[in-house]
PDB file of N, CA and C in Angstrom:
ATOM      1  N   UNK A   1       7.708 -44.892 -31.216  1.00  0.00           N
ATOM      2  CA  UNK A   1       7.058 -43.622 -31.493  1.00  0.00           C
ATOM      3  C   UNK A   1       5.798 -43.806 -32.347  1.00  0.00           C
ATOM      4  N   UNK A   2       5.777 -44.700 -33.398  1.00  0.00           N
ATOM      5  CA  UNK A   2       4.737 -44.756 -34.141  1.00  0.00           C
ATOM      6  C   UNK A   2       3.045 -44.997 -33.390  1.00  0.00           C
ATOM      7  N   UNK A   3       3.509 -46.133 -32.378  1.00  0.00           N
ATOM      8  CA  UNK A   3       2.851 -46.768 -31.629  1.00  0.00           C
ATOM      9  C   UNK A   3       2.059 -45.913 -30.516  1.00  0.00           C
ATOM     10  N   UNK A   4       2.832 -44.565 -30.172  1.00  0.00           N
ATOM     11  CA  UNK A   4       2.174 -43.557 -29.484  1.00  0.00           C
ATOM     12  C   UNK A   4       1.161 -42.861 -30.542  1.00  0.00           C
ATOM     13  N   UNK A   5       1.367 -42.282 -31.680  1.00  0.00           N
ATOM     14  CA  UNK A   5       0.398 -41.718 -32.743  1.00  0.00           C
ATOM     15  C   UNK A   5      -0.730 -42.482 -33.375  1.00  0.00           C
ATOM     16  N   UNK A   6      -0.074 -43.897 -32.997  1.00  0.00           N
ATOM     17  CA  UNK A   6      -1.700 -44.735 -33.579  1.00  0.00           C
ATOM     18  C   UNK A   6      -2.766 -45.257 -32.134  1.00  0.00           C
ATOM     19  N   UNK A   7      -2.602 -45.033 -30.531  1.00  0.00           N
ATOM     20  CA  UNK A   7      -2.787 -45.015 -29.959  1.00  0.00           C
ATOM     21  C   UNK A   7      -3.428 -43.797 -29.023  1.00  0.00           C
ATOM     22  N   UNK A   8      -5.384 -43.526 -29.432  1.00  0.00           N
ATOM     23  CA  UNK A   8      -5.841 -42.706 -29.017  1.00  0.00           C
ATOM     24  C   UNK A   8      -5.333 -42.311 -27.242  1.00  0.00           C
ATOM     25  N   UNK A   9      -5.482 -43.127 -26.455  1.00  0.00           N
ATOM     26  CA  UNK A   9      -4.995 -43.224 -25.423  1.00  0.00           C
ATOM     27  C   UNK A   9      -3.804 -42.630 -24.980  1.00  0.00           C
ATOM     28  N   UNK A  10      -3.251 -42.939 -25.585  1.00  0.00           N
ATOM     29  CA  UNK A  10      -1.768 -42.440 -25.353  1.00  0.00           C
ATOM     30  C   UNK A  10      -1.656 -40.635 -25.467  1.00  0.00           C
ATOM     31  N   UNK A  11      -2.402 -40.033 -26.739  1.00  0.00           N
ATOM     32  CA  UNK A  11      -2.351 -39.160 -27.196  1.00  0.00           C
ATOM     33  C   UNK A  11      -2.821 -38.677 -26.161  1.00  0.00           C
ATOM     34  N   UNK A  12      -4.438 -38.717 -25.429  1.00  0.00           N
ATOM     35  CA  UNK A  12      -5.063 -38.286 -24.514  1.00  0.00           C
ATOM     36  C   UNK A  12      -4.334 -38.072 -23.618  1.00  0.00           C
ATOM     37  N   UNK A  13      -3.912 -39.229 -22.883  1.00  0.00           N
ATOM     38  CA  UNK A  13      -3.148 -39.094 -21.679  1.00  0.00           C
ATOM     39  C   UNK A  13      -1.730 -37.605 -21.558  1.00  0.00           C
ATOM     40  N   UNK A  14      -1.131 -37.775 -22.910  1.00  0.00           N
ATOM     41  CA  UNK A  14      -0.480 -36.534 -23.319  1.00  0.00           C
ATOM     42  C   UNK A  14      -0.764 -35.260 -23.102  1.00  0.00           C
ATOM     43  N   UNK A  15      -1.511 -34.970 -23.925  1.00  0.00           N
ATOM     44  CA  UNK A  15      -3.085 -33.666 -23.750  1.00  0.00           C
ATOM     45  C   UNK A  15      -2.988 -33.613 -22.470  1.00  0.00           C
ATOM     46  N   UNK A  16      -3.649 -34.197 -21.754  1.00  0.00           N
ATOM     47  CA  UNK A  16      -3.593 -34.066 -20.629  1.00  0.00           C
ATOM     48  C   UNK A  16      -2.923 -33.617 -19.547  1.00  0.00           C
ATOM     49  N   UNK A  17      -1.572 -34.669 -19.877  1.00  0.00           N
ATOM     50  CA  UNK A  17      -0.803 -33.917 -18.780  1.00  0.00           C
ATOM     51  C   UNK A  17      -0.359 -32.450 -19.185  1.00  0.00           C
ATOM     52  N   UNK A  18      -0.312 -32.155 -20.722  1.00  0.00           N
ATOM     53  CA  UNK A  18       0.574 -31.217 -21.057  1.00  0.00           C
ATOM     54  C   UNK A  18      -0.627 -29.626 -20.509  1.00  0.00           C
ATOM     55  N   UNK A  19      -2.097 -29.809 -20.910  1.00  0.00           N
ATOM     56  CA  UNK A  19      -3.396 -28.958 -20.147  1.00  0.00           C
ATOM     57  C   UNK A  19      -2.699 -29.153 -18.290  1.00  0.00           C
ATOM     58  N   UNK A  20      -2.356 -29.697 -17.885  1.00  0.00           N
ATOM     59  CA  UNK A  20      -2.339 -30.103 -16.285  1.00  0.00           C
ATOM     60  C   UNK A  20      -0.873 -28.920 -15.648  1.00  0.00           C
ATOM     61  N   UNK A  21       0.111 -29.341 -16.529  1.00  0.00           N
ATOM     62  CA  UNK A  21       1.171 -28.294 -16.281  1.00  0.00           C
ATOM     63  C   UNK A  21       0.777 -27.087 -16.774  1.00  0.00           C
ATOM     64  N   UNK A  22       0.439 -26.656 -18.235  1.00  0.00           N
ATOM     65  CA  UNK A  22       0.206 -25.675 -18.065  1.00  0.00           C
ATOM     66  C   UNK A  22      -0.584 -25.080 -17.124  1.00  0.00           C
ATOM     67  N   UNK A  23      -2.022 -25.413 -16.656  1.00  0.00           N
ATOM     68  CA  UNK A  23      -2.796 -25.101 -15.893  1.00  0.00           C
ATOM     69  C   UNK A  23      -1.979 -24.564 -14.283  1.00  0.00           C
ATOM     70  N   UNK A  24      -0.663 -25.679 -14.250  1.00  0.00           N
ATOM     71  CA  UNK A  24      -0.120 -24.964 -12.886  1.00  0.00           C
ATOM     72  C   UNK A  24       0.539 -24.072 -12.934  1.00  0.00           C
ATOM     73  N   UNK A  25       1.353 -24.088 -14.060  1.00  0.00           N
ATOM     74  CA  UNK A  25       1.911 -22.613 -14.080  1.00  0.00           C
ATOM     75  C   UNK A  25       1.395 -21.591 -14.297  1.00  0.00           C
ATOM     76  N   UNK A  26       0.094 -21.326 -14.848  1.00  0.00           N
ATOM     77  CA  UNK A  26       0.035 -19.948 -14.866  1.00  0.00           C
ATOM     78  C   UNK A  26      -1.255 -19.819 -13.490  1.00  0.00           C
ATOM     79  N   UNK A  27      -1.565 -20.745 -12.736  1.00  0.00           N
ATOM     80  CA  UNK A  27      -2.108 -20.637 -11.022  1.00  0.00           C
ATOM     81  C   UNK A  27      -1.294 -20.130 -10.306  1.00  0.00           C
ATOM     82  N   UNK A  28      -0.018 -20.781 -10.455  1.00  0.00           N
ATOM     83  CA  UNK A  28       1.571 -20.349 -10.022  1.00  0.00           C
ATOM     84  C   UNK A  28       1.922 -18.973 -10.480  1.00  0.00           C
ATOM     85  N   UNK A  29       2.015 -18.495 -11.202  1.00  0.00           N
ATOM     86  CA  UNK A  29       2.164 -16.999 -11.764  1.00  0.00           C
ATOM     87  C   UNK A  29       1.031 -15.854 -11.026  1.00  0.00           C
ATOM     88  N   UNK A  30      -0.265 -17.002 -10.927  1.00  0.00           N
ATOM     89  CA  UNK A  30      -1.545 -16.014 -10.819  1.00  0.00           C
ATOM     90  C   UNK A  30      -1.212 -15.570  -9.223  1.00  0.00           C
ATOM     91  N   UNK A  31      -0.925 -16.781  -8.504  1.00  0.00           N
ATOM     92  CA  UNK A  31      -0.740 -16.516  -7.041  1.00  0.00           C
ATOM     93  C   UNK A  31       0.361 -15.832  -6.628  1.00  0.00           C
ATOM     94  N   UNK A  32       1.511 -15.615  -7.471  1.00  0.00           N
ATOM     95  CA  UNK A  32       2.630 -14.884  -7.013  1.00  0.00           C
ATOM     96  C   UNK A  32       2.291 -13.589  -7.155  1.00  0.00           C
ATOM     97  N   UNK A  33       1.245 -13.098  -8.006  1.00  0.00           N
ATOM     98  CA  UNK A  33       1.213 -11.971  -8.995  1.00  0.00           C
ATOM     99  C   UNK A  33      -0.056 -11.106  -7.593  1.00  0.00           C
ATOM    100  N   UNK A  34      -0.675 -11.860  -6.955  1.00  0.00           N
ATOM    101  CA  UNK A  34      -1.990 -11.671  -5.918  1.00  0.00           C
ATOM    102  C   UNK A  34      -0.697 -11.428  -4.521  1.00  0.00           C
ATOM    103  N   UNK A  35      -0.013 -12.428  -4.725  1.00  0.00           N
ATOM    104  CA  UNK A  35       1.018 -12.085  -3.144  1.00  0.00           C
ATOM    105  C   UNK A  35       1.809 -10.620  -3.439  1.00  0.00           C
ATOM    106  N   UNK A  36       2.491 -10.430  -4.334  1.00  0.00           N
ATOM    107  CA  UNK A  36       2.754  -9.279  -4.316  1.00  0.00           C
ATOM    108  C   UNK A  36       1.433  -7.910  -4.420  1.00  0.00           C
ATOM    109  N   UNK A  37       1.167  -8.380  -4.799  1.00  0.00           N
ATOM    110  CA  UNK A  37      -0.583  -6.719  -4.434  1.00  0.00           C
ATOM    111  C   UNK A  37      -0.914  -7.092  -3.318  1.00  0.00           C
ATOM    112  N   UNK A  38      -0.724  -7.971  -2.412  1.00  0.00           N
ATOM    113  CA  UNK A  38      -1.249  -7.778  -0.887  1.00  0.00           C
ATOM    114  C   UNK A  38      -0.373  -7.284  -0.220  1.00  0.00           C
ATOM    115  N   UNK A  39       0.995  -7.913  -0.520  1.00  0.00           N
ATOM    116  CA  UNK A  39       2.357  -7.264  -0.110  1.00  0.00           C
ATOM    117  C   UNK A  39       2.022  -6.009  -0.254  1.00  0.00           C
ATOM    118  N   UNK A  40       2.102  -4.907  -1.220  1.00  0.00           N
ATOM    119  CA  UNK A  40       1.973  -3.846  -1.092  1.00  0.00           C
ATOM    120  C   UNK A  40       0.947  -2.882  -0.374  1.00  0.00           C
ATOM    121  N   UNK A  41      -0.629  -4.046  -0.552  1.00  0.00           N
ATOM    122  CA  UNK A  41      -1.812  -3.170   0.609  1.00  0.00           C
ATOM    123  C   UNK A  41      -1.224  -3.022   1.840  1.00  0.00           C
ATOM    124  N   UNK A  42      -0.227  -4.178   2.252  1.00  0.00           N
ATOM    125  CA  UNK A  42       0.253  -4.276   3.989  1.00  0.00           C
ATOM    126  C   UNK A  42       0.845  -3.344   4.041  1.00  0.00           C
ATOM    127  N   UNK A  43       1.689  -2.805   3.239  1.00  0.00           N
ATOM    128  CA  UNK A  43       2.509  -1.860   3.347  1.00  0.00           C
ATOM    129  C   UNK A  43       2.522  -0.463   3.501  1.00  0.00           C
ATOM    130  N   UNK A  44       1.622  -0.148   3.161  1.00  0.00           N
ATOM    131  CA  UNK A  44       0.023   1.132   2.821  1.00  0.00           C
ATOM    132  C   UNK A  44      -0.120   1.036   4.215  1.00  0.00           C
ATOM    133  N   UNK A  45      -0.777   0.049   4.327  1.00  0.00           N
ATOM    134  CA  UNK A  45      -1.538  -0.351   5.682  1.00  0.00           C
ATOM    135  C   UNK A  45      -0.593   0.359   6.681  1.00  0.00           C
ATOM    136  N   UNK A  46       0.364  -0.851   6.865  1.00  0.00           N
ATOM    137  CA  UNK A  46       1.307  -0.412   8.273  1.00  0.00           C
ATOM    138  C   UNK A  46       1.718   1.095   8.559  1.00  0.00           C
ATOM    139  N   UNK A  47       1.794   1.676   7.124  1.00  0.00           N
ATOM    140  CA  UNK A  47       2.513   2.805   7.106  1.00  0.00           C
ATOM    141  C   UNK A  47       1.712   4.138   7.494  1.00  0.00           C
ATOM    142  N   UNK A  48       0.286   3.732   6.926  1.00  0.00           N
ATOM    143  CA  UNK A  48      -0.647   4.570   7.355  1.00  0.00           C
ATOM    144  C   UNK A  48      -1.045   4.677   9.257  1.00  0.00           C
ATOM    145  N   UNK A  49      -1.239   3.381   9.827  1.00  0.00           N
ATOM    146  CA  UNK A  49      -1.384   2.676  11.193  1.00  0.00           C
ATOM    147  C   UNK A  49      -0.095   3.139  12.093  1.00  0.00           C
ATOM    148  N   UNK A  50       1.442   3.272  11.407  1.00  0.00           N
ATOM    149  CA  UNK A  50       2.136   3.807  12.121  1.00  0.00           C
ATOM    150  C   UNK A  50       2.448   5.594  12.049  1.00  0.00           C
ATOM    151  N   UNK A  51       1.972   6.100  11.281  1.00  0.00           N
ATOM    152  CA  UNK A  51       2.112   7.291  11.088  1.00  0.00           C
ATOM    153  C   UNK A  51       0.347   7.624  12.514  1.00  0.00           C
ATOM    154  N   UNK A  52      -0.599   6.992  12.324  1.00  0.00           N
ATOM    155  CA  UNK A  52      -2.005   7.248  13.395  1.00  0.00           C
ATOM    156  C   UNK A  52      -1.003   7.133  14.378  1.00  0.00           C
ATOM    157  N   UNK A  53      -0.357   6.210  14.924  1.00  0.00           N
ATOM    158  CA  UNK A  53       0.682   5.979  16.568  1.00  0.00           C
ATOM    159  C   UNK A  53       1.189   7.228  16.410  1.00  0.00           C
ATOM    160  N   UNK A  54       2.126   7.898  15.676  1.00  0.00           N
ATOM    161  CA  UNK A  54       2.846   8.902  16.062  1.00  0.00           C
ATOM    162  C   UNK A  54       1.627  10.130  16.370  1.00  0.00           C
ATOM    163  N   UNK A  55       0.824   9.927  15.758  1.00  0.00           N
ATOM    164  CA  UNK A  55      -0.104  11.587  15.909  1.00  0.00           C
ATOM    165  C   UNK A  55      -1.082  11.088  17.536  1.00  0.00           C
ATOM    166  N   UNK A  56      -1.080  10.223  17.817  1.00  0.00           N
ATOM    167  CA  UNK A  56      -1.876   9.686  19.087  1.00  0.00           C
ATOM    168  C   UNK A  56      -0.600   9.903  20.031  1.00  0.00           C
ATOM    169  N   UNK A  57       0.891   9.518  19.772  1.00  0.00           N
ATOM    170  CA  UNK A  57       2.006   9.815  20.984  1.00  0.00           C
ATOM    171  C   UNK A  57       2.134  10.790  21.075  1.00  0.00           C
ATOM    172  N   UNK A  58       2.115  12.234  19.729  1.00  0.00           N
ATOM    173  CA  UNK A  58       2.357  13.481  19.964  1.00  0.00           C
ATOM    174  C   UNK A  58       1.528  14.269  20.752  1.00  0.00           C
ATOM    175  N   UNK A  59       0.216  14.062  20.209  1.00  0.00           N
ATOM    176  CA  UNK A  59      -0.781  14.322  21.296  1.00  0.00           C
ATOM    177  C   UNK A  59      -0.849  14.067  22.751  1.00  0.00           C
ATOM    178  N   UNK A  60      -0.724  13.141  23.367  1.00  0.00           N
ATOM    179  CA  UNK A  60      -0.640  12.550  24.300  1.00  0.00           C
ATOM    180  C   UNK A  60       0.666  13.351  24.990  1.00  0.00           C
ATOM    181  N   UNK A  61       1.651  13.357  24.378  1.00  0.00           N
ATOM    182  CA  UNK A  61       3.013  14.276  25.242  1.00  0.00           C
ATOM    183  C   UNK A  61       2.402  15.619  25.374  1.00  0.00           C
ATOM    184  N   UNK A  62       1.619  15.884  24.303  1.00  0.00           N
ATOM    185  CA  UNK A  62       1.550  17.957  24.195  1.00  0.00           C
ATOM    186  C   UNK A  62       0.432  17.194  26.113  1.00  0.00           C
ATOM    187  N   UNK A  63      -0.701  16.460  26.036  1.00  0.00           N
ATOM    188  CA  UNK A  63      -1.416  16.668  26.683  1.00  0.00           C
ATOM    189  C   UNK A  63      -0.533  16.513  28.177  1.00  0.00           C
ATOM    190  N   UNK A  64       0.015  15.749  28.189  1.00  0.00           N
ATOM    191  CA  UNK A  64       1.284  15.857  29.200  1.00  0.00           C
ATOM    192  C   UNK A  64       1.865  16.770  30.065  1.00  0.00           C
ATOM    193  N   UNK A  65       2.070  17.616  28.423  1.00  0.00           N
ATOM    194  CA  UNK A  65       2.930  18.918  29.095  1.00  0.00           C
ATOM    195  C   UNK A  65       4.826  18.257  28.966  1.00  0.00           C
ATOM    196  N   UNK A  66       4.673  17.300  28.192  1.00  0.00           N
ATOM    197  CA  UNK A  66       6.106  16.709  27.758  1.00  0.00           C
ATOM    198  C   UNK A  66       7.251  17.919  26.637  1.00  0.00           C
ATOM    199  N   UNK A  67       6.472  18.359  25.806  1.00  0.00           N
ATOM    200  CA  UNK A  67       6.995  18.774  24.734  1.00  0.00           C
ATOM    201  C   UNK A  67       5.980  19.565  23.808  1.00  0.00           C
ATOM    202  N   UNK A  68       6.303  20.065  22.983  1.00  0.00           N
ATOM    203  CA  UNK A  68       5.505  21.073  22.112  1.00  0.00           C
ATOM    204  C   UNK A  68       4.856  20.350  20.667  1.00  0.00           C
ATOM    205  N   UNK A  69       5.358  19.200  21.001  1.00  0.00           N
ATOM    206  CA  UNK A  69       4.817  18.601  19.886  1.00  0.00           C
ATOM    207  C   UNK A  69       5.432  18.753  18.455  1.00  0.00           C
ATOM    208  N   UNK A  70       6.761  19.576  18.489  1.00  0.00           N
ATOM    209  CA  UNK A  70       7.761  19.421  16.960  1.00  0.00           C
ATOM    210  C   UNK A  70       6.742  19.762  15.640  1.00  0.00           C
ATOM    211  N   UNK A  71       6.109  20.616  15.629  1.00  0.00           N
ATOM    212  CA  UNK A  71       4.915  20.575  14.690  1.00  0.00           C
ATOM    213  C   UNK A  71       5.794  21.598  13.710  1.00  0.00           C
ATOM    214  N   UNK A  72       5.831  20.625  12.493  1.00  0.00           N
ATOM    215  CA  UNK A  72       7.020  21.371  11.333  1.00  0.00           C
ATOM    216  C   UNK A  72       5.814  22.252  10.703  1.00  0.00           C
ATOM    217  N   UNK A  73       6.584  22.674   9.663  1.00  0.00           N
ATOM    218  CA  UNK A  73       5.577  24.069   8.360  1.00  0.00           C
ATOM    219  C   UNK A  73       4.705  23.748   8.130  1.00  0.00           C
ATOM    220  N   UNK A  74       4.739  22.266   8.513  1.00  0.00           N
ATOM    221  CA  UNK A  74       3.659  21.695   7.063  1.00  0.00           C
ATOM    222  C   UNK A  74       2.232  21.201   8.175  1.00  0.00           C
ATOM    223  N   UNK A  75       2.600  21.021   9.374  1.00  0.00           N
ATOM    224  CA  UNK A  75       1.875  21.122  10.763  1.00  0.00           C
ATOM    225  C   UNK A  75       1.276  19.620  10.999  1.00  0.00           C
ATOM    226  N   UNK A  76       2.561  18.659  10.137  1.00  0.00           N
ATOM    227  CA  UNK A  76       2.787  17.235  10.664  1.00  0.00           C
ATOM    228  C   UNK A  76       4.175  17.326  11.727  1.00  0.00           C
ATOM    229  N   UNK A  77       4.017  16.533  12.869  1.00  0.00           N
ATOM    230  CA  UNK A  77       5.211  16.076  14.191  1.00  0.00           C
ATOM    231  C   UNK A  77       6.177  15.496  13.019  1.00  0.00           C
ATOM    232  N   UNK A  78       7.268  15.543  13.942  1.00  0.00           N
ATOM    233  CA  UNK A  78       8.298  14.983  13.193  1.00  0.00           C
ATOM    234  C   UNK A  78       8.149  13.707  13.887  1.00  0.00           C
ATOM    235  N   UNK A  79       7.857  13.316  14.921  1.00  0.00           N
ATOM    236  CA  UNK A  79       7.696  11.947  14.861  1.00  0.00           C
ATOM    237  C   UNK A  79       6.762  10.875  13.827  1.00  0.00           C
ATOM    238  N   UNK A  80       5.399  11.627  13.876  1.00  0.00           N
ATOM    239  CA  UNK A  80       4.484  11.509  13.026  1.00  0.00           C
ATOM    240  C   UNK A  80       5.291  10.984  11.771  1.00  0.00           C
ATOM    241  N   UNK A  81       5.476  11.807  11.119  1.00  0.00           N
ATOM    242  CA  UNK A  81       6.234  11.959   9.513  1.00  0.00           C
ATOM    243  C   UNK A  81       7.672  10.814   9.668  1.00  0.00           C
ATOM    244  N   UNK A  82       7.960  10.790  10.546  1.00  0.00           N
ATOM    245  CA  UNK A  82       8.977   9.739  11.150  1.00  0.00           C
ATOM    246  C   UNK A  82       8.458   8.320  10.823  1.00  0.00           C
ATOM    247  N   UNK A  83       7.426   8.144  11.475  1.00  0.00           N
ATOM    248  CA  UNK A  83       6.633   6.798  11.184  1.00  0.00           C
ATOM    249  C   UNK A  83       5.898   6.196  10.309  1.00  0.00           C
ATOM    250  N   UNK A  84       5.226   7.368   9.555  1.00  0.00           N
ATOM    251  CA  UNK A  84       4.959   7.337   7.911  1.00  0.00           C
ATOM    252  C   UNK A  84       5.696   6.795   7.434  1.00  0.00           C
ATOM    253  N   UNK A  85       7.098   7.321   7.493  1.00  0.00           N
ATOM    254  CA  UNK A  85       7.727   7.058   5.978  1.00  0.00           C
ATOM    255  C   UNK A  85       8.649   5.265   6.123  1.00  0.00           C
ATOM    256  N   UNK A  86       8.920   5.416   7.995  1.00  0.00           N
ATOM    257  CA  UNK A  86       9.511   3.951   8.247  1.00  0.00           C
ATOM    258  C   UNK A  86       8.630   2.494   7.578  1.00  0.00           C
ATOM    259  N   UNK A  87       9.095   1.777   7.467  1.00  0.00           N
ATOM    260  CA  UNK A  87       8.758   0.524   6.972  1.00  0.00           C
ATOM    261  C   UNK A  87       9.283  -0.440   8.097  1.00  0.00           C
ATOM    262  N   UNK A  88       8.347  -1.557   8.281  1.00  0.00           N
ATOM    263  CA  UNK A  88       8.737  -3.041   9.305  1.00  0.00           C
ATOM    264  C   UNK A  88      10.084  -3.673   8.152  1.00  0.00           C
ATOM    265  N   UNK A  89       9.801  -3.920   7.040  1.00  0.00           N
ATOM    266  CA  UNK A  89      10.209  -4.673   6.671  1.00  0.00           C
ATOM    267  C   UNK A  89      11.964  -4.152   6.525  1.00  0.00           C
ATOM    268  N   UNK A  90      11.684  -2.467   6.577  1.00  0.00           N
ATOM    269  CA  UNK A  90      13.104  -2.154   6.523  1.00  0.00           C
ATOM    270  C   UNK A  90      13.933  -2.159   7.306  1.00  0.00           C
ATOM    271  N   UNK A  91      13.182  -1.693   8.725  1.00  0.00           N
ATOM    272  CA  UNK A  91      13.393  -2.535  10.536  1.00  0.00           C
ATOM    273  C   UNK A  91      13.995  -3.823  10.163  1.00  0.00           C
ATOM    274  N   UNK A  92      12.921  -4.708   9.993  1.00  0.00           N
ATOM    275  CA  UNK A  92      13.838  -6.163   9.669  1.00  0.00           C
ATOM    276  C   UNK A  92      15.284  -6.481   9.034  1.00  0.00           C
ATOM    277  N   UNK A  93      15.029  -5.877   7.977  1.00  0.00           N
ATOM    278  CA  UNK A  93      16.250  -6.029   7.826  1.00  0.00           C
ATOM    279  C   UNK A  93      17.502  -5.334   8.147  1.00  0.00           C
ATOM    280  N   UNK A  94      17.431  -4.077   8.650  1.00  0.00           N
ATOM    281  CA  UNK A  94      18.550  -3.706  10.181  1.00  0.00           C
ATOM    282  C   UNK A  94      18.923  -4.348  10.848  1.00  0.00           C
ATOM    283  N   UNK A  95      17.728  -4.967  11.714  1.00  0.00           N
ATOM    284  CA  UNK A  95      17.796  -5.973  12.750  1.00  0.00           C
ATOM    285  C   UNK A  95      18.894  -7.302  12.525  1.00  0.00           C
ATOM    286  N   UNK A  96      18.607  -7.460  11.358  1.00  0.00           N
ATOM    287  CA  UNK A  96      19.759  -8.604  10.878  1.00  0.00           C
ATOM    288  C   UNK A  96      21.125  -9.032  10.783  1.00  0.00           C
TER     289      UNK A  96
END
């Protein structure tokens, strides 16, 4: 032990590694911390993109002549509002 404290080298090399781990863990923290906030834009995303499908299928049936289009109080389809609120990821895990 002594021999490490009178040995600039040694000390350095120390420093070093101990700057090197820290440095990965908090890259490691930084990148988990960025995956979850994209996780959630996708989620926005999809939810917004599948709620547009339902108002493009409802349309498309009224233009049909399929159905009346389920247009609740609020004068969103219930399919519409159906697809809003579904999630893939919650699909997925049904599917399982």
């Amino acid at each position: 032990m002594p021999s490490l404290l009178r040995s600039p080298t040694a000390l350095l090399q120390a420093l070093n590694l101990a700057a090197l781990g820290g440095m990965t863990w908090y890259f490691k923290s930084h990148h988990e911390y960025n995956l979850q906030e994209h996780e959630a834009r996708m989620d926005e995303l999809e939810g917004t993109l599948r709620g547009h499908i339902g108002l493009i299928e409802e349309a498309l049936e009224r233009l049909e002549g399929k159905g009346k289009g389920r247009i609740g109080a609020d004068g969103v389809g219930g399919k519409t509002e159906e697809l809003y609120t579904a999630r893939g990821k919650d699909d997925k895990k049904e599917t399982k």
